[in-house]
Protein backbone atom coordinates (compact mmCIF):
# COMPACT_ATOMS: atom_id res chain seq x y z
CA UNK A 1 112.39 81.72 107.79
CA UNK A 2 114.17 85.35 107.84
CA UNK A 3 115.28 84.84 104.57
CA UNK A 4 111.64 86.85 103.70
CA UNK A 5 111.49 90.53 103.21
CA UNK A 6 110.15 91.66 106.29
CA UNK A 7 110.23 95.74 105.93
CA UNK A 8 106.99 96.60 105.21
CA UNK A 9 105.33 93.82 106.62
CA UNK A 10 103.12 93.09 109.84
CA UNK A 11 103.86 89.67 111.40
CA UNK A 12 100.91 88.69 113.92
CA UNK A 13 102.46 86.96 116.91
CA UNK A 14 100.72 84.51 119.41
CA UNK A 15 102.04 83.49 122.79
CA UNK A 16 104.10 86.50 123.46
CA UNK A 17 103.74 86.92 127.38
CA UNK A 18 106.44 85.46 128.63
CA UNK A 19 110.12 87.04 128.62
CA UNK A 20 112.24 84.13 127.67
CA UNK A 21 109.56 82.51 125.90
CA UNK A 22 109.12 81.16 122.58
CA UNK A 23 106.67 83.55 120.86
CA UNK A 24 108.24 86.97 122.41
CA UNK A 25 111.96 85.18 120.66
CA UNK A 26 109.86 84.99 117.18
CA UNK A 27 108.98 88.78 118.29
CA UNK A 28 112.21 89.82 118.48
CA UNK A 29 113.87 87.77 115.65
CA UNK A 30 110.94 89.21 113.32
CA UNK A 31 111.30 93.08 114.61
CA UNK A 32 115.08 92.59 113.93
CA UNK A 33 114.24 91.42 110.50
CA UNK A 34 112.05 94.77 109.86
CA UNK A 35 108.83 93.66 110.91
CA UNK A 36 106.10 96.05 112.54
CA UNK A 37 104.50 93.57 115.30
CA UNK A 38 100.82 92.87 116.79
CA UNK A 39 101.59 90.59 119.65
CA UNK A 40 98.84 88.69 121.55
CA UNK A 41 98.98 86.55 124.86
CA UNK A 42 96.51 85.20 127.29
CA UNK A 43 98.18 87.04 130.39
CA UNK A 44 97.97 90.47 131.30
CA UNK A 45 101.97 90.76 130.82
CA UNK A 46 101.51 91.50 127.23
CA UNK A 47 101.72 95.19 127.61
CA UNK A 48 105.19 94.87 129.48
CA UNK A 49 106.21 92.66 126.83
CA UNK A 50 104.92 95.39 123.74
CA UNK A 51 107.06 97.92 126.21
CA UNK A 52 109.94 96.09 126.04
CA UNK A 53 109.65 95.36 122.46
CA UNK A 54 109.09 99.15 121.22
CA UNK A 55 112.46 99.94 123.68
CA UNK A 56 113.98 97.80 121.00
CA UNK A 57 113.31 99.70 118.66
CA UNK A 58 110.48 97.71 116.80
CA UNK A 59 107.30 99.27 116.04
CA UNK A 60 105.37 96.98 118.18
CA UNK A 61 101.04 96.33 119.39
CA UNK A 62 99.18 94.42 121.39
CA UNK A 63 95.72 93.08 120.70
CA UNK A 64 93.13 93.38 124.08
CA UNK A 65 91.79 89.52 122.69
């Protein structure tokens, strides 16, 4: 999956809320890779997780959906 050139690139993420989760790990791995991030989640957490992300380093959003 990484194997794609990701600079440049906006990767849409679902499911993000949770920490140890599976979405916020596709987060990471695809910020890593060079990708600028819109997360989404169903929980109010989202923000703390966008926080986290953009401590990272990676240029990271959150939609209010």
């Amino acid at each position: 999956m990484l194997n794609i050139e990701w600079q440049n690139q906006v990767a849409l993420v679902s499911g993000a809320g949770r920490d140890q989760g599976i979405g916020m790990a596709i987060a990471r791995r695809l910020g890593a890779a060079g990708a600028r991030l819109i997360v989404t989640a169903s929980s109010a957490r989202i923000a703390e997780r966008v926080a986290e992300l953009r401590k990272a380093g990676y240029p990271s959003h959150h939609s209010d959906a």
